[in-house]
Protein backbone atom coordinates (compact mmCIF):
# COMPACT_ATOMS: atom_id res chain seq x y z
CA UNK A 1 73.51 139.12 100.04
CA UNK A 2 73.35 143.00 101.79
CA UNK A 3 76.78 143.04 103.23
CA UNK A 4 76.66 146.89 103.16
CA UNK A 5 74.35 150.04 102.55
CA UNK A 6 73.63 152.13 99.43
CA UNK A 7 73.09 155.52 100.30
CA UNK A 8 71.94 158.82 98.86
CA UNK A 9 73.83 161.77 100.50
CA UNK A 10 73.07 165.35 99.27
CA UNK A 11 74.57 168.68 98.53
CA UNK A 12 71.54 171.43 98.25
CA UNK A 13 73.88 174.47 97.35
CA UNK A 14 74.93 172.90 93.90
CA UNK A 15 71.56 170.53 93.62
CA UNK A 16 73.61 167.62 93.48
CA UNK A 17 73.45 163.92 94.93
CA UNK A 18 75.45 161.03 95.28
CA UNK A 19 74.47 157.45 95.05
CA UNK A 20 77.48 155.31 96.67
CA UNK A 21 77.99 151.77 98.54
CA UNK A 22 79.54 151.31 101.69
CA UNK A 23 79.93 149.58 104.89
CA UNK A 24 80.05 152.20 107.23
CA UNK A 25 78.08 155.10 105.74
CA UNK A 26 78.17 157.93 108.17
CA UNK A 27 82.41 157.49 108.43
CA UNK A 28 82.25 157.16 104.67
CA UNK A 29 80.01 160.47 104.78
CA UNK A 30 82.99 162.23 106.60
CA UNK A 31 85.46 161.10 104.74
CA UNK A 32 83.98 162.53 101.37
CA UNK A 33 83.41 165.86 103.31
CA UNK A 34 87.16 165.78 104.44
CA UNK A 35 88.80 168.59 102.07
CA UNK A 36 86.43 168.96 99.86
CA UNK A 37 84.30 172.02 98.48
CA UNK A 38 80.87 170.22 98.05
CA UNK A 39 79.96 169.47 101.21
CA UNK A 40 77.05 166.47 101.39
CA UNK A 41 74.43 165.40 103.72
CA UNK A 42 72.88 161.63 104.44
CA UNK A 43 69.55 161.69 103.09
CA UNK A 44 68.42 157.76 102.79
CA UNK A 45 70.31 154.10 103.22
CA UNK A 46 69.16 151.21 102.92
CA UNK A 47 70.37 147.73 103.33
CA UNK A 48 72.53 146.68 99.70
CA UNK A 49 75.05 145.62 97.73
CA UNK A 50 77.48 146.47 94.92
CA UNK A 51 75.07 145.29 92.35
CA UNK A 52 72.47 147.29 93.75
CA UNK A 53 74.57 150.46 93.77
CA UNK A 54 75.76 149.84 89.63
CA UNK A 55 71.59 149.18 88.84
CA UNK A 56 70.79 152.73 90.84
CA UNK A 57 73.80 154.55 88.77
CA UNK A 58 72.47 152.93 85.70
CA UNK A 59 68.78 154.05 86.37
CA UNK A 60 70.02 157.20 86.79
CA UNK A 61 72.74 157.48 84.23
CA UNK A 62 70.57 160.39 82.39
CA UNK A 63 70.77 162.84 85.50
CA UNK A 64 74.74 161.79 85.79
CA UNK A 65 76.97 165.01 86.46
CA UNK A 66 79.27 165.29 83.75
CA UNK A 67 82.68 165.62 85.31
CA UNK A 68 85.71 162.78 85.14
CA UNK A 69 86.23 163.57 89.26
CA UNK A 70 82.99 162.79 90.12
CA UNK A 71 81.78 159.66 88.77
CA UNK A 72 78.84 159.07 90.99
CA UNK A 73 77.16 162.07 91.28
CA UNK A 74 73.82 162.80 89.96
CA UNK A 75 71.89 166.18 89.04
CA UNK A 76 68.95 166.36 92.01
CA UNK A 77 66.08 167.22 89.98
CA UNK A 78 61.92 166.34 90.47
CA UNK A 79 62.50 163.09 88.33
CA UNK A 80 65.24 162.07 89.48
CA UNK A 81 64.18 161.99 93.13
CA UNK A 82 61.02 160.73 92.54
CA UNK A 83 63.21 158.15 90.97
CA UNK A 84 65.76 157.66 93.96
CA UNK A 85 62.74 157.50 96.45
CA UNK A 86 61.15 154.76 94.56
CA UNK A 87 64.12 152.45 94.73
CA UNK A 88 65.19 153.02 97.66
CA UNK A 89 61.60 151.60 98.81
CA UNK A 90 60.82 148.69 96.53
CA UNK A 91 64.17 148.19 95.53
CA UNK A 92 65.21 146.65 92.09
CA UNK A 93 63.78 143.69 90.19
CA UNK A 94 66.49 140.62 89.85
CA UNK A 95 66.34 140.27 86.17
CA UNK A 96 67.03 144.30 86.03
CA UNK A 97 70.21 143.68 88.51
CA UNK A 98 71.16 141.00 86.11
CA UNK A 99 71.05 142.80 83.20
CA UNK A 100 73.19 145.97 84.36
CA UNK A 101 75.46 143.30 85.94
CA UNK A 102 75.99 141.56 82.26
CA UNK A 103 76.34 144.69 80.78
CA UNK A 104 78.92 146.11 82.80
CA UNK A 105 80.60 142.76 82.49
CA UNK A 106 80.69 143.09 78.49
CA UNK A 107 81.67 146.99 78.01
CA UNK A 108 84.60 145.77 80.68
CA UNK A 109 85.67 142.94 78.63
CA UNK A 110 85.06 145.18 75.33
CA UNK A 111 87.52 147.93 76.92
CA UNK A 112 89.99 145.22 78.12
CA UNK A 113 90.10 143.81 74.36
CA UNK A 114 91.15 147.16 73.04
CA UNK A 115 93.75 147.80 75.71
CA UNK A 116 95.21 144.46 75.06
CA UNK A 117 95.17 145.48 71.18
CA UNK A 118 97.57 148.12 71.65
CA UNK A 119 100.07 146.31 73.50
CA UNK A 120 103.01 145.42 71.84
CA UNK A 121 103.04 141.47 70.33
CA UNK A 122 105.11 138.79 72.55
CA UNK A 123 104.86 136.33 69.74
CA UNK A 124 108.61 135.46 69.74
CA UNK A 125 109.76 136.43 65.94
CA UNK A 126 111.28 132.85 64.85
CA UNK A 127 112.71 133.71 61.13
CA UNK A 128 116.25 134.70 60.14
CA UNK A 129 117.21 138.37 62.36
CA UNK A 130 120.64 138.39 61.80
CA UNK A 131 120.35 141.02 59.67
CA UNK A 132 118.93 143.59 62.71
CA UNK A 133 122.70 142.80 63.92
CA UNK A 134 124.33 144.26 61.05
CA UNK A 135 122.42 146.64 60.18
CA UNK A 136 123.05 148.10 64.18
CA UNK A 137 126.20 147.85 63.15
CA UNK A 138 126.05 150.01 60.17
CA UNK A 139 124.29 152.29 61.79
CA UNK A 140 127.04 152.84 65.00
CA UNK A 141 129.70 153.11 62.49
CA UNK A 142 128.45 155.95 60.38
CA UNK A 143 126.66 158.05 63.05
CA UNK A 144 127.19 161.41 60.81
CA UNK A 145 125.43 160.10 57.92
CA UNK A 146 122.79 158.79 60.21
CA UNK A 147 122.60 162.49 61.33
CA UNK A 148 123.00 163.70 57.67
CA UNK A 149 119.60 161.69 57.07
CA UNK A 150 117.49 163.50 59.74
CA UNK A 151 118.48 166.82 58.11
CA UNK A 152 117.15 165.40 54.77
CA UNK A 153 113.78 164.17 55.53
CA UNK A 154 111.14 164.76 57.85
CA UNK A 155 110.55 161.24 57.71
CA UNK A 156 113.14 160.21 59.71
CA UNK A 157 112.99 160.86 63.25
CA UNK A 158 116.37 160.46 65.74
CA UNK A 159 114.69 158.29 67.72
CA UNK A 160 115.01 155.71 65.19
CA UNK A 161 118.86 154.82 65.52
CA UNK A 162 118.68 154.16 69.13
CA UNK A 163 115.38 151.62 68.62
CA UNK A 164 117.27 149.65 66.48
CA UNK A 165 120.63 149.71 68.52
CA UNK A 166 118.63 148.47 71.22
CA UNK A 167 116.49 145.96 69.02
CA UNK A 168 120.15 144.75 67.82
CA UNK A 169 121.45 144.02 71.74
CA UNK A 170 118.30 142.04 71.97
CA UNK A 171 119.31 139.76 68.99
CA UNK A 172 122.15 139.01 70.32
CA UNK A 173 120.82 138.08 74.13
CA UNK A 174 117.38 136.21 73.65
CA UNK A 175 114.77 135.75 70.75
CA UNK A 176 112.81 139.12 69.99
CA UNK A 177 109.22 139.70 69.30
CA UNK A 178 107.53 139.84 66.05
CA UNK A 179 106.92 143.60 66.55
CA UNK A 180 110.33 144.26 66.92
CA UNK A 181 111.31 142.58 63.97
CA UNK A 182 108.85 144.26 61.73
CA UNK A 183 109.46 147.76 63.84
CA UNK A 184 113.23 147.33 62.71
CA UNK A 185 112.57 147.06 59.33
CA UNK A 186 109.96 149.88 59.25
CA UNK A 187 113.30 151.84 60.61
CA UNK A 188 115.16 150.37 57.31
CA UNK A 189 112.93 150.82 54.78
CA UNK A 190 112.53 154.25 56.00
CA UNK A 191 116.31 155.36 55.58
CA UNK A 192 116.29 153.78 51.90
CA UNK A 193 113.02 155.84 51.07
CA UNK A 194 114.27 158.63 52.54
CA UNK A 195 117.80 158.13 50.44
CA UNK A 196 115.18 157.45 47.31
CA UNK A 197 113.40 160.41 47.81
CA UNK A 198 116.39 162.99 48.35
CA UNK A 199 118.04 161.84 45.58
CA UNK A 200 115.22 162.29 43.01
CA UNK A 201 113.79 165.94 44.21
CA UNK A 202 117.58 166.59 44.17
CA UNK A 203 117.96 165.85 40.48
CA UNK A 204 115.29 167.85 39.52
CA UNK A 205 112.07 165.65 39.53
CA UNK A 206 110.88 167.07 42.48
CA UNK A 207 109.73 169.89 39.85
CA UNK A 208 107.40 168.29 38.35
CA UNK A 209 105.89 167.74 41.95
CA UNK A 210 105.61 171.75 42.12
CA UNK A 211 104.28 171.91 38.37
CA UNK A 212 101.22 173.95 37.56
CA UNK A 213 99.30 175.12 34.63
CA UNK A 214 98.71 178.82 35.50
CA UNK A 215 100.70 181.39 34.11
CA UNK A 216 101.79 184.29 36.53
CA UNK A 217 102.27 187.33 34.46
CA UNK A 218 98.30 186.70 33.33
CA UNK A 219 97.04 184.48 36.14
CA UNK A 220 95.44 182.37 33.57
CA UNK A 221 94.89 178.95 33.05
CA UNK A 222 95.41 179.31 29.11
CA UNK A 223 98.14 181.88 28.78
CA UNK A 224 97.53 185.07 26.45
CA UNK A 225 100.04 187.54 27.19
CA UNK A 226 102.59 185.23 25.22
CA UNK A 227 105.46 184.66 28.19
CA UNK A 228 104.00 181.45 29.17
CA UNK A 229 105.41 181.50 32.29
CA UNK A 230 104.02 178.89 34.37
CA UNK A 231 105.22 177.58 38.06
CA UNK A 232 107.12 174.92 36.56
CA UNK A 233 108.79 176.91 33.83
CA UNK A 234 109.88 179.54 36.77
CA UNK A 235 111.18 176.55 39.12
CA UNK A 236 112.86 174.94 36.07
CA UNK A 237 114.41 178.28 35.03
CA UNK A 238 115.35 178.97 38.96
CA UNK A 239 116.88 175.43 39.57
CA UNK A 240 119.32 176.16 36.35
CA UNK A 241 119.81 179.51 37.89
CA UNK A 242 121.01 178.79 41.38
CA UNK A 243 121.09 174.48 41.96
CA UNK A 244 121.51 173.76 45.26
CA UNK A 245 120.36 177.16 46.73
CA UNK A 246 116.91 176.47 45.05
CA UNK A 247 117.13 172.74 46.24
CA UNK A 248 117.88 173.21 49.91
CA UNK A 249 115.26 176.71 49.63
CA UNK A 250 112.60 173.97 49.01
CA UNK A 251 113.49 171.32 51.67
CA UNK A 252 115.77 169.02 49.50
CA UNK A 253 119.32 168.43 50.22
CA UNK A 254 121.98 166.67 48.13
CA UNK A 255 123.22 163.28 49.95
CA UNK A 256 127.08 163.26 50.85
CA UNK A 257 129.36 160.70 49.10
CA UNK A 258 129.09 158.82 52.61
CA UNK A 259 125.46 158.80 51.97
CA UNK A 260 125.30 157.13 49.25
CA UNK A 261 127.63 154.68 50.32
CA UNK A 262 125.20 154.07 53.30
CA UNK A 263 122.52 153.88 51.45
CA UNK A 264 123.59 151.14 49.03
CA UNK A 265 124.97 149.18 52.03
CA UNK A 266 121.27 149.16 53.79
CA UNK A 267 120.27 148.45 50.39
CA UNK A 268 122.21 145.15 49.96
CA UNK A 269 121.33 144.24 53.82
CA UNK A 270 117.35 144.65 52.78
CA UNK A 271 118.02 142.67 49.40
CA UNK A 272 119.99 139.96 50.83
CA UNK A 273 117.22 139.65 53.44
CA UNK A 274 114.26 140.00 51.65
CA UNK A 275 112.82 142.77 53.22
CA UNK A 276 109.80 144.63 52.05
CA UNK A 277 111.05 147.47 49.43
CA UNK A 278 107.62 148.57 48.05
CA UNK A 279 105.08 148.31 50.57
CA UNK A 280 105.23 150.89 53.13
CA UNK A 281 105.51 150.29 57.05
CA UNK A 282 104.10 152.70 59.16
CA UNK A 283 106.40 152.51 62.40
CA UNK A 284 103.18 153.77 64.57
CA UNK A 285 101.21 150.17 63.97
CA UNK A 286 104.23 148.24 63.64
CA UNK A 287 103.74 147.64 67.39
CA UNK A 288 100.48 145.90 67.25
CA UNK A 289 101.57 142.93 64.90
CA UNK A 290 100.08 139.68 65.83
């Protein structure tokens, strides 16, 4: 059914067209001219619909005007008005008009699919959360260690607390969502790593991380001028040297006596709960949990 008009209005300065639907084509004609630089001129119209309009943008998608403003704009070239002109007279065939229909249909249903995937999960989280509670509570009671940990690792991020304080009131008001659950523990497990990992560069294994086989009096793989002195041997002999200056010089920082206290508290909470110690939960999916 032709409720409406497709029409081809022009711009000659900048060689462009546009290809649009509407009811009332010469007020819709103004209104695009109102405020704007590229000024356009009715050049056809005939009798249409919508699906009409979507099988002329698709027959001309190759000429489209690439700009994110200006969707239905098309370059005016000898094709592409030889192309325009032909529709416009015989119109389009209704298995063509079917086709751009289903295919618009399926890349809108495609696109709708991956919004929906990044939404967070509503699936209510049914298993034992008590522990999100405590741990909350843990957390609001030793705010300077909690602070103490985002000097320590770049891993942690001070957003963290304040997700799983708010995770925590939800516990205790309605059931939460399986993303929240696993989010929350992604905000555990990170703390304890972090705890792991600043206690072990601390005592000295984070040398072997920083190890290497050239020597740098020589600069040779195979040392030959006898001092053997390697970037491990100079970090080794350095740590002896200064201890924590050399430590903190390379990012790591000795936990407080409060910290470790912390830590082995969130360690109990994730033991006594079960929670995943050795596989690694990356906070930025944890959102998209089914």
């Amino acid at each position: 059914m032709n409720d409406g008009f497709v029409y081809c209005a022009v711009n000659d300065e900048n060689r462009l067209c546009k290809i649009g639907y509407s009811k009332d084509v010469n007020k819709r004609i103004a209104q695009l001219n109102c405020g704007s630089l590229i000024k356009l001129t009715l050049a056809v119209h005939v009798p249409a619909n919508r699906a009409i309009e979507s099988a002329f943008h698709y027959r001309l998608r190759k000429f489209k005007y690439e700009t994110h403003s200006a969707r239905e704009y098309f370059q005016v070239m000898p094709e592409s008005v030889k192309i325009i002109k032909h529709h416009m007279r015989v119109g389009f065939s209704e298995t063509y008009v079917k086709r751009v229909k289903w295919r618009s249909e399926y890349r809108a249903a495609k696109y709708r699919a991956k919004i929906q995937a990044r939404k967070p999960s509503k699936q209510p989280e049914l298993s034992h959360v008590g522990w999100i509670v405590e741990a909350g509570k843990l957390f609001s009671q030793n705010e300077t260690v909690v602070n103490e940990f985002n000097r320590i690792s770049p891993h942690i991020l001070p957003s963290y607390p304040r997700a799983l304080y708010s995770i925590a009131e939800q516990v205790t008001r309605r059931i939460i969502s399986k993303a929240q659950a696993k989010y929350a523990e992604g905000i555990v497990q990170a703390y304890i790593n972090a705890y792991r990992r600043a206690k072990n560069y601390y005592s000295g294994v984070f040398l072997l991380e920083v190890a290497g086989k050239q020597c740098y009096v020589c600069k040779r793989n195979t040392c030959q001028c006898k001092m053997n002195l390697t970037h491990r041997d100079l970090s080794s002999t350095l740590y002896d040297v200064y201890g924590d200056e050399y430590a903190l010089r390379h990012g790591y920082v000795k936990p407080s006596k409060k910290a470790d206290e912390f830590a082995e508290k969130l360690n109990e909470i994730a033991f006594r709960n079960g929670l995943s110690r050795e596989e690694t939960i990356d906070l930025t999916q944890a959102w998209r949990v089914a």
